[in-house]
PDB file of N, CA and C in Angstrom:
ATOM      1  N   UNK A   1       2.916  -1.177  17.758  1.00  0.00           N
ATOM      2  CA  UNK A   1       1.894  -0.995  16.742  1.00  0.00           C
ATOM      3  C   UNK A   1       0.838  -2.078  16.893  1.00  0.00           C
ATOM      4  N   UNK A   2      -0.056  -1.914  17.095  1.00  0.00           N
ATOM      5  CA  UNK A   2      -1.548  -2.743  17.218  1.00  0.00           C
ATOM      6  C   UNK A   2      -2.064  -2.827  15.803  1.00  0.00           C
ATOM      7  N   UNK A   3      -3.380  -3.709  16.284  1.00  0.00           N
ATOM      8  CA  UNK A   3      -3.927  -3.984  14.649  1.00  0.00           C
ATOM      9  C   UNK A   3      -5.598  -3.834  14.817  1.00  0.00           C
ATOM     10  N   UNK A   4      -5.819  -2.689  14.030  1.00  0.00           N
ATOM     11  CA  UNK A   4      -7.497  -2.628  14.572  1.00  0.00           C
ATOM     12  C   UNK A   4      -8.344  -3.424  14.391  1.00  0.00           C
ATOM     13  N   UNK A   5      -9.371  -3.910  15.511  1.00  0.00           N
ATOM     14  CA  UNK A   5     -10.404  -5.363  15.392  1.00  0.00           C
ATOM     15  C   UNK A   5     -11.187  -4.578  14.012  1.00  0.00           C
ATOM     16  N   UNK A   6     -11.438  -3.641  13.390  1.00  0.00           N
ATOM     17  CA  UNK A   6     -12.407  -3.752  11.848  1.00  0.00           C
ATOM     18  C   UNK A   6     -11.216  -3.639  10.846  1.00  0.00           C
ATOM     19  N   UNK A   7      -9.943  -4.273  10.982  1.00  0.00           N
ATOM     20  CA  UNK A   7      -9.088  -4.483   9.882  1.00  0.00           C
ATOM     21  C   UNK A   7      -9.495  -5.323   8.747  1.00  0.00           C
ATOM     22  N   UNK A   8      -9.785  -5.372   7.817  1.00  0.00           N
ATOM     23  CA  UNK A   8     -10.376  -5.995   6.802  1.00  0.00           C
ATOM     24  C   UNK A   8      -9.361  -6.853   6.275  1.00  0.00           C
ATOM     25  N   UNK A   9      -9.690  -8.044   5.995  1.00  0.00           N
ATOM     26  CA  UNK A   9      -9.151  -9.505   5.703  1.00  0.00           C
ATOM     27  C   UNK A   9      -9.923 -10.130   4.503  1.00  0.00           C
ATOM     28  N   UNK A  10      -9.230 -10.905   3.593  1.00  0.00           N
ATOM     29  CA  UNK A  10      -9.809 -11.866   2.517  1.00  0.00           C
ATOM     30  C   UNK A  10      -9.084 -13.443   2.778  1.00  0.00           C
ATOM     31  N   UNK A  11     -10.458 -13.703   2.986  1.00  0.00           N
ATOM     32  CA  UNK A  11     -10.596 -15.704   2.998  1.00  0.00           C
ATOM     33  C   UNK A  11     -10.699 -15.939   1.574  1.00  0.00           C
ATOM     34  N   UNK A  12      -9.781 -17.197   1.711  1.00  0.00           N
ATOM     35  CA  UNK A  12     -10.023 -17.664  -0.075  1.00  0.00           C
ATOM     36  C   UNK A  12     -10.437 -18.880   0.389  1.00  0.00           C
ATOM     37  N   UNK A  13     -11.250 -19.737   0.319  1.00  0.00           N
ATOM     38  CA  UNK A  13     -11.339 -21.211   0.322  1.00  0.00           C
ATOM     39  C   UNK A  13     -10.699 -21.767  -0.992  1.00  0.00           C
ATOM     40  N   UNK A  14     -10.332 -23.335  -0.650  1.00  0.00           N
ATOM     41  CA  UNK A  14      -9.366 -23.920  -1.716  1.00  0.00           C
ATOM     42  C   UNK A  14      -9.795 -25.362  -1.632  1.00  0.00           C
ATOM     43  N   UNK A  15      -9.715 -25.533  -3.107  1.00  0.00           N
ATOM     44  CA  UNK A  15      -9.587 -26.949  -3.352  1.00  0.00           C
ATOM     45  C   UNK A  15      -8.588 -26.953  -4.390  1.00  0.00           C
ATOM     46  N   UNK A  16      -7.856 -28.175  -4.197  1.00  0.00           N
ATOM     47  CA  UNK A  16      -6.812 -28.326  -4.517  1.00  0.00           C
ATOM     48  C   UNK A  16      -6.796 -29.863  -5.650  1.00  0.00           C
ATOM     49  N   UNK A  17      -6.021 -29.897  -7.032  1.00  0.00           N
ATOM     50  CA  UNK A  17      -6.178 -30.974  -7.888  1.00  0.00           C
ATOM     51  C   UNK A  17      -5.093 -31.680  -7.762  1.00  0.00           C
ATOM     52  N   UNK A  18      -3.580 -31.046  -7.486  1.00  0.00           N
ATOM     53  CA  UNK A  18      -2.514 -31.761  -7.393  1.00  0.00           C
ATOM     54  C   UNK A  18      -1.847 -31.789  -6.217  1.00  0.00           C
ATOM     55  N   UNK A  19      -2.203 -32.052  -5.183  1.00  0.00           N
ATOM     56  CA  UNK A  19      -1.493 -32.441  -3.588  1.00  0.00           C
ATOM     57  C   UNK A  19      -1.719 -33.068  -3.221  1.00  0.00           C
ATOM     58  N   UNK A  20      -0.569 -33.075  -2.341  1.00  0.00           N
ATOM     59  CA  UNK A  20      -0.265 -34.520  -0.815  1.00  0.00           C
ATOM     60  C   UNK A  20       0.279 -33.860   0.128  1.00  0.00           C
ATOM     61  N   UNK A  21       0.590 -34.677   1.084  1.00  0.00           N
ATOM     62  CA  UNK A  21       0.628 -34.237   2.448  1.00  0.00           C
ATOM     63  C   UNK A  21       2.130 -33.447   2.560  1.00  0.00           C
ATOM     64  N   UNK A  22       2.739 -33.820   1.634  1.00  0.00           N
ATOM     65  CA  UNK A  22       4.511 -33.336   1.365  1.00  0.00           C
ATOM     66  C   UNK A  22       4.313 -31.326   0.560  1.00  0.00           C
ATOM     67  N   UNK A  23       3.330 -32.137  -0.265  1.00  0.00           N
ATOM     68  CA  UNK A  23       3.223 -31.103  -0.928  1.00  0.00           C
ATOM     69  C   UNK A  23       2.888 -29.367  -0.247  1.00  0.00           C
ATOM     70  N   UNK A  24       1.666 -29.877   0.657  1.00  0.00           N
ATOM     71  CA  UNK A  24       0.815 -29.251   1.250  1.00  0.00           C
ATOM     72  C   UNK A  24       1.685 -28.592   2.019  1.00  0.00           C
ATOM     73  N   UNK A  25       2.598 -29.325   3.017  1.00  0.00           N
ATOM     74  CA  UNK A  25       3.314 -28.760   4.599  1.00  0.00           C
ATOM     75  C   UNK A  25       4.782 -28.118   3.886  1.00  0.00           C
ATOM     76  N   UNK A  26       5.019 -28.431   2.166  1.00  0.00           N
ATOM     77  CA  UNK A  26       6.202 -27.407   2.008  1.00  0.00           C
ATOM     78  C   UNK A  26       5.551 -25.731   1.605  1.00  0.00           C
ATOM     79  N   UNK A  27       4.538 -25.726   1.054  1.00  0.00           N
ATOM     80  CA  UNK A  27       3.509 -24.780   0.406  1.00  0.00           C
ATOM     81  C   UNK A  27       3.333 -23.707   1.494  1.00  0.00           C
ATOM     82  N   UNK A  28       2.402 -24.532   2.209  1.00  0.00           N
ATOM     83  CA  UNK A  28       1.946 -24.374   3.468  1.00  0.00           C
ATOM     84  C   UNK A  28       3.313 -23.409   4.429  1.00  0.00           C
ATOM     85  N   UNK A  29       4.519 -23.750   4.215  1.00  0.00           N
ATOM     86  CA  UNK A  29       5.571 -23.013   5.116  1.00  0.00           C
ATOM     87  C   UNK A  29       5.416 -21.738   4.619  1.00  0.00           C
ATOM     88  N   UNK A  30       6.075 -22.267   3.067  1.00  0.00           N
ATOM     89  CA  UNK A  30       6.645 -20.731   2.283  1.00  0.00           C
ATOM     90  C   UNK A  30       5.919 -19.696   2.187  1.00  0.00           C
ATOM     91  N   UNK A  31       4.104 -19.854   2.502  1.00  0.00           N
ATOM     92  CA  UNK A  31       3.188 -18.798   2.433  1.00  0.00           C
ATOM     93  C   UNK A  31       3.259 -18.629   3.719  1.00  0.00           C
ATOM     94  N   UNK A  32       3.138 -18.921   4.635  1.00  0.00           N
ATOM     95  CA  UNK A  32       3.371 -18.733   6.201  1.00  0.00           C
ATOM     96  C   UNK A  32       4.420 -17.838   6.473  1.00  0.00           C
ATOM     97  N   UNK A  33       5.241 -17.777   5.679  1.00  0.00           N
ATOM     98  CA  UNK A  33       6.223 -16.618   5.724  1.00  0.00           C
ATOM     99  C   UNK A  33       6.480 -15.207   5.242  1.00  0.00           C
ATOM    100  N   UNK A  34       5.418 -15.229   4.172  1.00  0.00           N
ATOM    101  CA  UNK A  34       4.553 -13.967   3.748  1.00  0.00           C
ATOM    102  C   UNK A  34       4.238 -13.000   4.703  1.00  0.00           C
ATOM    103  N   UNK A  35       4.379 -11.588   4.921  1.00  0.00           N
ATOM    104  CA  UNK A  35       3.682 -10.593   5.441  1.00  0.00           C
ATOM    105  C   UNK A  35       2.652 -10.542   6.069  1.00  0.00           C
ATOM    106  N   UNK A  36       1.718 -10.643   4.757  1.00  0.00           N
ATOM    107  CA  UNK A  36       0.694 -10.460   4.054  1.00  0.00           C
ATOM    108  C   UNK A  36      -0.510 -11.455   4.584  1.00  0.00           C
ATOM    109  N   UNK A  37       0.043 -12.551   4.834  1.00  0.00           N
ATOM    110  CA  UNK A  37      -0.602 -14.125   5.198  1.00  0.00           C
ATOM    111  C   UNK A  37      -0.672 -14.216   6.287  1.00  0.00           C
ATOM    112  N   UNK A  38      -2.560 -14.227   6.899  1.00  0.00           N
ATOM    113  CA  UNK A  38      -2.514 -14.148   8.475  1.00  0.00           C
ATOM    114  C   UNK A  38      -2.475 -15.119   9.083  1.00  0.00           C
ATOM    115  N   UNK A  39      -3.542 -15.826   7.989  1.00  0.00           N
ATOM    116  CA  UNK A  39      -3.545 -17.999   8.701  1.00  0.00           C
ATOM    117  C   UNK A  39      -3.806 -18.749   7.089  1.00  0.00           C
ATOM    118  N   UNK A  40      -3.245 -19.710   7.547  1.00  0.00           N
ATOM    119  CA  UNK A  40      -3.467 -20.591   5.811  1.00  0.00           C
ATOM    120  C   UNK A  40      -2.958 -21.928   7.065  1.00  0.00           C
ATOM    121  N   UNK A  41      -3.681 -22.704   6.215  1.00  0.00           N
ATOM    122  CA  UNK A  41      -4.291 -24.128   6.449  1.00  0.00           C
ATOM    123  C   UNK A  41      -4.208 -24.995   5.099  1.00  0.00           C
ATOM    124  N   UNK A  42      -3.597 -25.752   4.481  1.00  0.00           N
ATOM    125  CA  UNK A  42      -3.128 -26.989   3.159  1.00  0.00           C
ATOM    126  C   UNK A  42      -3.641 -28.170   3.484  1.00  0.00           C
ATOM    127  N   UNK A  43      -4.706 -28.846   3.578  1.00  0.00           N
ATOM    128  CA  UNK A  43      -4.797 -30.343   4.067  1.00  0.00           C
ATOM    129  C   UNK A  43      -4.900 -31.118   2.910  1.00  0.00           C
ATOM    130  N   UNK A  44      -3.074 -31.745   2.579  1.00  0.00           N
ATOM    131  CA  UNK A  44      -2.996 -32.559   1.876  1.00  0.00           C
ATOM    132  C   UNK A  44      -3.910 -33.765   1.347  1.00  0.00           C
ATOM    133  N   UNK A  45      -4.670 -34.187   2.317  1.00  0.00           N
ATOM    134  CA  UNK A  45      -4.949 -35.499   2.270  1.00  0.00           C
ATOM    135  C   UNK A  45      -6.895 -35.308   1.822  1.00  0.00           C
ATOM    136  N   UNK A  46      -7.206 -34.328   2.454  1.00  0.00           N
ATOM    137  CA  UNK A  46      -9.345 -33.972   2.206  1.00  0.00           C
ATOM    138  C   UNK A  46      -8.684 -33.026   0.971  1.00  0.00           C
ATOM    139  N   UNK A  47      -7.687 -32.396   0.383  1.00  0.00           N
ATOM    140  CA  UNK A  47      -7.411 -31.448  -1.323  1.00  0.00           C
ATOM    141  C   UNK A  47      -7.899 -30.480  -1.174  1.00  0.00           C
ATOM    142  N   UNK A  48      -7.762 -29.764   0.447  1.00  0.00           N
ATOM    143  CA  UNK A  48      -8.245 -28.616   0.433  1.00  0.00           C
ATOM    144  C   UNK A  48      -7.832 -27.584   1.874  1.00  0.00           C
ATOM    145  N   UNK A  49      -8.496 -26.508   1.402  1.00  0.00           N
ATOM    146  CA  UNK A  49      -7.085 -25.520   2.824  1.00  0.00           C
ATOM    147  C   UNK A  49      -8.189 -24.408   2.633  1.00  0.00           C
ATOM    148  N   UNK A  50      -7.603 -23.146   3.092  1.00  0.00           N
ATOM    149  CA  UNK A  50      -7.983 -21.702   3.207  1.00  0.00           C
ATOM    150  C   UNK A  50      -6.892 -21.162   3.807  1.00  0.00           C
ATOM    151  N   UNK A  51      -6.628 -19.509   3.110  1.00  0.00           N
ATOM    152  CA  UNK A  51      -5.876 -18.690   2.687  1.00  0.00           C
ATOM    153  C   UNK A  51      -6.537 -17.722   4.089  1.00  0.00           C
ATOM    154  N   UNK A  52      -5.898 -16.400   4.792  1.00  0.00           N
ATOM    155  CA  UNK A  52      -6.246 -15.732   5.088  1.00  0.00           C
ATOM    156  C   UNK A  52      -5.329 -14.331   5.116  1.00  0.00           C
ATOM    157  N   UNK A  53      -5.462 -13.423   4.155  1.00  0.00           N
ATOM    158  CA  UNK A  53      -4.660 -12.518   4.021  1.00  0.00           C
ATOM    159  C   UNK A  53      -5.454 -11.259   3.782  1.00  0.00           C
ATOM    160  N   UNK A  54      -4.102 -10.201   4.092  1.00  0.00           N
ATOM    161  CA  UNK A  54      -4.057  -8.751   3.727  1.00  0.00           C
ATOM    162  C   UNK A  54      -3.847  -8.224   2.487  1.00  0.00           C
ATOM    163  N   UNK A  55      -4.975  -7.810   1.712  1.00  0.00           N
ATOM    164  CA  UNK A  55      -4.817  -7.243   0.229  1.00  0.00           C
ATOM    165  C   UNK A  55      -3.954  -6.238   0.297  1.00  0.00           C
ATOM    166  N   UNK A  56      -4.037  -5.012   1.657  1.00  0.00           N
ATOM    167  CA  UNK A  56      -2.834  -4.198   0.942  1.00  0.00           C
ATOM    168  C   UNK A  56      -1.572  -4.350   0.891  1.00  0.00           C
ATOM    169  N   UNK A  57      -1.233  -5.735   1.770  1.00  0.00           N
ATOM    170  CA  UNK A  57       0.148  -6.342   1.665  1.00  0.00           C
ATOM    171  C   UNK A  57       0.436  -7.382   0.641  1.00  0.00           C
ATOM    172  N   UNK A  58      -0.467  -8.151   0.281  1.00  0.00           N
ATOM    173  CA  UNK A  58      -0.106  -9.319  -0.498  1.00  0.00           C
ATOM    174  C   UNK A  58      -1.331  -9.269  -1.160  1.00  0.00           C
ATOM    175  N   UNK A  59      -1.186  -9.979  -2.928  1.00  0.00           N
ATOM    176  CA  UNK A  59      -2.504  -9.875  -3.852  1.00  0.00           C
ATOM    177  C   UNK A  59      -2.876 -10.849  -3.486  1.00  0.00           C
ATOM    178  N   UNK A  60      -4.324 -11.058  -4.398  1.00  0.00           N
ATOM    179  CA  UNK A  60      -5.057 -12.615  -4.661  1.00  0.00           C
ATOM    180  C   UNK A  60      -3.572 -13.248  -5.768  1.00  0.00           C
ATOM    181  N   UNK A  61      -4.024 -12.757  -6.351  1.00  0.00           N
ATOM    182  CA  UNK A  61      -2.897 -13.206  -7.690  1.00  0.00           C
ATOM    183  C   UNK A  61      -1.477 -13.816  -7.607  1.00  0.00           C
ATOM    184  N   UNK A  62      -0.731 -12.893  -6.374  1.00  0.00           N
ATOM    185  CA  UNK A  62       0.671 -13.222  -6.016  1.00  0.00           C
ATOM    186  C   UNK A  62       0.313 -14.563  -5.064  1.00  0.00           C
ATOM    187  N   UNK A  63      -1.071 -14.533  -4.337  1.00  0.00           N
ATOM    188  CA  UNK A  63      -1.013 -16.250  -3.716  1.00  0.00           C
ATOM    189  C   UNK A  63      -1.493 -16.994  -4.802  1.00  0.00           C
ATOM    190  N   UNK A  64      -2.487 -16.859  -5.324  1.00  0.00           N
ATOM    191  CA  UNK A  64      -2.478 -17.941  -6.498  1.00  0.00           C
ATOM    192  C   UNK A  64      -1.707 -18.586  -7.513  1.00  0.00           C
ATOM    193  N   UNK A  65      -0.767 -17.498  -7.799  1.00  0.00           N
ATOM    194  CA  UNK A  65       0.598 -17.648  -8.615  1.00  0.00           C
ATOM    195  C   UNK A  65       1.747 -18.698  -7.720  1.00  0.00           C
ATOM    196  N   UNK A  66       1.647 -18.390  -6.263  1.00  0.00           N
ATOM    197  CA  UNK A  66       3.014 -19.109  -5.574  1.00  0.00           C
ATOM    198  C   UNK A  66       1.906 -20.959  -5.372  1.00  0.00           C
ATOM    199  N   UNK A  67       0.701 -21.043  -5.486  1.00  0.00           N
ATOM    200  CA  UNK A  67      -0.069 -22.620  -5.269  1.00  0.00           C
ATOM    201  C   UNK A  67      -0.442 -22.715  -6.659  1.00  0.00           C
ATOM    202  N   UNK A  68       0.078 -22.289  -7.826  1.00  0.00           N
ATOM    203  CA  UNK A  68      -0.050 -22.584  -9.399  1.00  0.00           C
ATOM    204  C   UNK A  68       0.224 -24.224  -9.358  1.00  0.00           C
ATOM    205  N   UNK A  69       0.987 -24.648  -8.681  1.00  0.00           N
ATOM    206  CA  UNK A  69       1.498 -26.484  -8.697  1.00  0.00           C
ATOM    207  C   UNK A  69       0.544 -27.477  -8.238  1.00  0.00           C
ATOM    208  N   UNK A  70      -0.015 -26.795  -7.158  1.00  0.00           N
ATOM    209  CA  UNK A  70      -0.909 -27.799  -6.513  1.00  0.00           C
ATOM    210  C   UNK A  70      -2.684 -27.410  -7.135  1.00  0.00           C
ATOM    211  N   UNK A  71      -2.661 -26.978  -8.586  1.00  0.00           N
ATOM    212  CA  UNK A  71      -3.686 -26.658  -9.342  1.00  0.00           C
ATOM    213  C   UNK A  71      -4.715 -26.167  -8.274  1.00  0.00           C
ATOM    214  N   UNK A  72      -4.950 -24.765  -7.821  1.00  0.00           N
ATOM    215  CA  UNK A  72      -5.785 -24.132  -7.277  1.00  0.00           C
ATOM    216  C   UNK A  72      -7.199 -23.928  -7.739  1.00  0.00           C
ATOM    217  N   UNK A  73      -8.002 -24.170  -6.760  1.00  0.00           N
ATOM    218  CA  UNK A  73      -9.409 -23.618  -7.123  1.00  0.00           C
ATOM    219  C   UNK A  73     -10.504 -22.736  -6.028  1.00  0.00           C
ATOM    220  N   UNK A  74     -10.703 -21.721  -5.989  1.00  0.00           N
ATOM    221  CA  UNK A  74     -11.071 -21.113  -5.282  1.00  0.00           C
ATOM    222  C   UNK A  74     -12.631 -21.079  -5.205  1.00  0.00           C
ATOM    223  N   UNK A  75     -12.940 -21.998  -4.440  1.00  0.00           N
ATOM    224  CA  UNK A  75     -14.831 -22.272  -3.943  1.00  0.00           C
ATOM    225  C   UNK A  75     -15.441 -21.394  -2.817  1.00  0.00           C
ATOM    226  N   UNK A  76     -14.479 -20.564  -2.804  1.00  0.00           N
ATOM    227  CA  UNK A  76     -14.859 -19.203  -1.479  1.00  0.00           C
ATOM    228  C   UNK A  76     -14.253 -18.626  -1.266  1.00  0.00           C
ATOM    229  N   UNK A  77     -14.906 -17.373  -1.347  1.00  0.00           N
ATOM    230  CA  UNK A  77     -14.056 -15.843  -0.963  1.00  0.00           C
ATOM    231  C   UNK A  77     -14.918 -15.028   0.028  1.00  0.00           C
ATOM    232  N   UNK A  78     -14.520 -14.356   0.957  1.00  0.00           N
ATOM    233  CA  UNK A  78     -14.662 -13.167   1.710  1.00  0.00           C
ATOM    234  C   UNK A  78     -14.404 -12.462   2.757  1.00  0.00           C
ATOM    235  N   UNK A  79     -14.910 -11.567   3.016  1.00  0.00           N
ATOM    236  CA  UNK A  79     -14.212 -10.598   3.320  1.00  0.00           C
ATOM    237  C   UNK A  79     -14.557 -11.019   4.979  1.00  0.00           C
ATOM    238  N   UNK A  80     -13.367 -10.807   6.208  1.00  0.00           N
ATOM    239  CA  UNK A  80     -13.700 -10.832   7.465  1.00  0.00           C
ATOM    240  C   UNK A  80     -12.568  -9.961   8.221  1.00  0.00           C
ATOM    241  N   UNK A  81     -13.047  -9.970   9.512  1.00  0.00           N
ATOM    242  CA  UNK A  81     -12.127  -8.376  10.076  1.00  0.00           C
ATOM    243  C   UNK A  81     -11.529  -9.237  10.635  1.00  0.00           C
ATOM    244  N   UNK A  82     -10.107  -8.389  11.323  1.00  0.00           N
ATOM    245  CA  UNK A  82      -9.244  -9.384  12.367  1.00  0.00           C
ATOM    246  C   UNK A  82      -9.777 -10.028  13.592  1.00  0.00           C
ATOM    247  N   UNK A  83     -10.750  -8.710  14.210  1.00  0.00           N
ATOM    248  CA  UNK A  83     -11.583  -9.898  14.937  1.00  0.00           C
ATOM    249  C   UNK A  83     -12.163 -11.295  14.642  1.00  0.00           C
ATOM    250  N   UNK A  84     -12.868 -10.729  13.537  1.00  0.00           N
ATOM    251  CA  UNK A  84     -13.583 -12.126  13.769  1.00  0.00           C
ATOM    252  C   UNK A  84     -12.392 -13.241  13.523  1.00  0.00           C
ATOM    253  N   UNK A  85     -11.691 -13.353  12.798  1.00  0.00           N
ATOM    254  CA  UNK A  85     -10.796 -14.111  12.552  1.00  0.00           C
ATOM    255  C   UNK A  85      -9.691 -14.342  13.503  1.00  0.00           C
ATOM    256  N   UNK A  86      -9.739 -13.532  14.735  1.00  0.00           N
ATOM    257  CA  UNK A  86      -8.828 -13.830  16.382  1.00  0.00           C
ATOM    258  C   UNK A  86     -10.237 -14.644  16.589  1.00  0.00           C
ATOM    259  N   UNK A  87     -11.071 -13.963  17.270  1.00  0.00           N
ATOM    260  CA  UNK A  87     -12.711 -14.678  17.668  1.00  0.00           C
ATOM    261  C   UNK A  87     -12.855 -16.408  17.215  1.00  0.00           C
ATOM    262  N   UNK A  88     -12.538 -16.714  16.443  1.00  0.00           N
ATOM    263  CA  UNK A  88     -13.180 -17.574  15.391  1.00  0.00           C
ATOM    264  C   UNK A  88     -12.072 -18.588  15.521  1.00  0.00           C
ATOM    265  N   UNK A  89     -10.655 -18.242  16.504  1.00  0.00           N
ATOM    266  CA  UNK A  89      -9.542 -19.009  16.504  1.00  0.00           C
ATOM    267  C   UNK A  89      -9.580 -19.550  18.360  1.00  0.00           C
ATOM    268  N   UNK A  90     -10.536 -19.043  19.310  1.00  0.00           N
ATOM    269  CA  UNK A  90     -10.887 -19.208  20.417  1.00  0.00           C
ATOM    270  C   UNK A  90     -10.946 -20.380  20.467  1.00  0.00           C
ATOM    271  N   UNK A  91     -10.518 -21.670  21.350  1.00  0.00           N
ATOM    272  CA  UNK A  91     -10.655 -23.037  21.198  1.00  0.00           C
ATOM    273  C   UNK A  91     -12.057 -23.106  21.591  1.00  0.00           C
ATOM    274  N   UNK A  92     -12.685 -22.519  22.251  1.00  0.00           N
ATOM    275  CA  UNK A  92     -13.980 -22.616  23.199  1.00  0.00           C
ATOM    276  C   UNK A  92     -15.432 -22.614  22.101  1.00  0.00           C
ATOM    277  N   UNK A  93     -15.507 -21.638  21.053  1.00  0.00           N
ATOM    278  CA  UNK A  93     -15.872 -21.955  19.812  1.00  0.00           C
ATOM    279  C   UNK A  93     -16.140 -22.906  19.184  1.00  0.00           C
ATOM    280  N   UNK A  94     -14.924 -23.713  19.296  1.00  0.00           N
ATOM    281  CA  UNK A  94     -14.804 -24.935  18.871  1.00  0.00           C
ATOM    282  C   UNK A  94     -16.156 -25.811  19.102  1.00  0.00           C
ATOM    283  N   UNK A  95     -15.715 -25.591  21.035  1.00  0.00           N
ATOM    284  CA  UNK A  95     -16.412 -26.978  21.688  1.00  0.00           C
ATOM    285  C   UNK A  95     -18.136 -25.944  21.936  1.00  0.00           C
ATOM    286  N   UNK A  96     -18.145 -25.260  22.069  1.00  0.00           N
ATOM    287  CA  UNK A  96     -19.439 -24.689  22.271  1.00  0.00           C
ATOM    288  C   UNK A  96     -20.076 -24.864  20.484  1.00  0.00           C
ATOM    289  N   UNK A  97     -19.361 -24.653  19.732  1.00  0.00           N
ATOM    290  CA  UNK A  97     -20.256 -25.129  18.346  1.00  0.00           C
ATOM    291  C   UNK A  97     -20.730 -26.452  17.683  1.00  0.00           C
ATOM    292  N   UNK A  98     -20.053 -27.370  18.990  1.00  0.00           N
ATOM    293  CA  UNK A  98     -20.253 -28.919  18.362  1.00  0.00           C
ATOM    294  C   UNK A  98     -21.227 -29.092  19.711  1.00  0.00           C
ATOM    295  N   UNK A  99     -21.085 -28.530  20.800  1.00  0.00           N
ATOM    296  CA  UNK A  99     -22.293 -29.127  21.551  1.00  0.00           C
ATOM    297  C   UNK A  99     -23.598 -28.234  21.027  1.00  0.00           C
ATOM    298  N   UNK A 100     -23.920 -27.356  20.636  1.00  0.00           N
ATOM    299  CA  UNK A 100     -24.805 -26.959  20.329  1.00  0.00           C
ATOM    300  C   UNK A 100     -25.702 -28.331  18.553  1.00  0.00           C
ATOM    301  N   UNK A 101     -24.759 -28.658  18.119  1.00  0.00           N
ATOM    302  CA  UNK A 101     -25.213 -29.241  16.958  1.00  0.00           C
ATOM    303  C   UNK A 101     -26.529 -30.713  17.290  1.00  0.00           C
TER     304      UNK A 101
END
């Protein structure tokens, strides 16, 4: 079973009021083990991460409900396909977007 490049995806950006680096990398597992959850990122230490999931597998609500501890705040949402979000994970990206700056 494949996954079509215009599969539709929701980014949540996060800032976070109550974490640390303990906090973050136990959080950080238990959503990683989700279905639903394509990439998520917790950085204990800058109080902030991003979510990347499948609405028809997993809600907004059911992730916001499981990071209720580490007082969630959501400063960005939207919508991106699996491509871009394989695309966008290319290391080359990386270095071609910082030499261009």
């Amino acid at each position: 079973m494949g996954v079509k490049p215009d599969k539709r995806l929701t980014k949540l950006v996060l800032r976070f009021g109550n974490i640390d680096w303990e906090k973050a990398s136990a959080k950080q597992y238990e959503l990683e083990k989700e279905l639903g959850v394509w990439r998520i990122f917790l950085n204990g230490y800058a109080k902030n991460g991003f979510v990347v999931f499948d609405g028809e597998m997993i809600s907004k609500e059911s992730i916001m409900e499981k990071l209720t501890e580490l007082e969630p705040e959501v400063v960005g949402e939207e919508t991106i396909t699996a491509q871009q979000l394989i695309e966008s994970s290319y290391s080359w990206n990386n270095i071609i977007g910082k030499a261009k700056s």
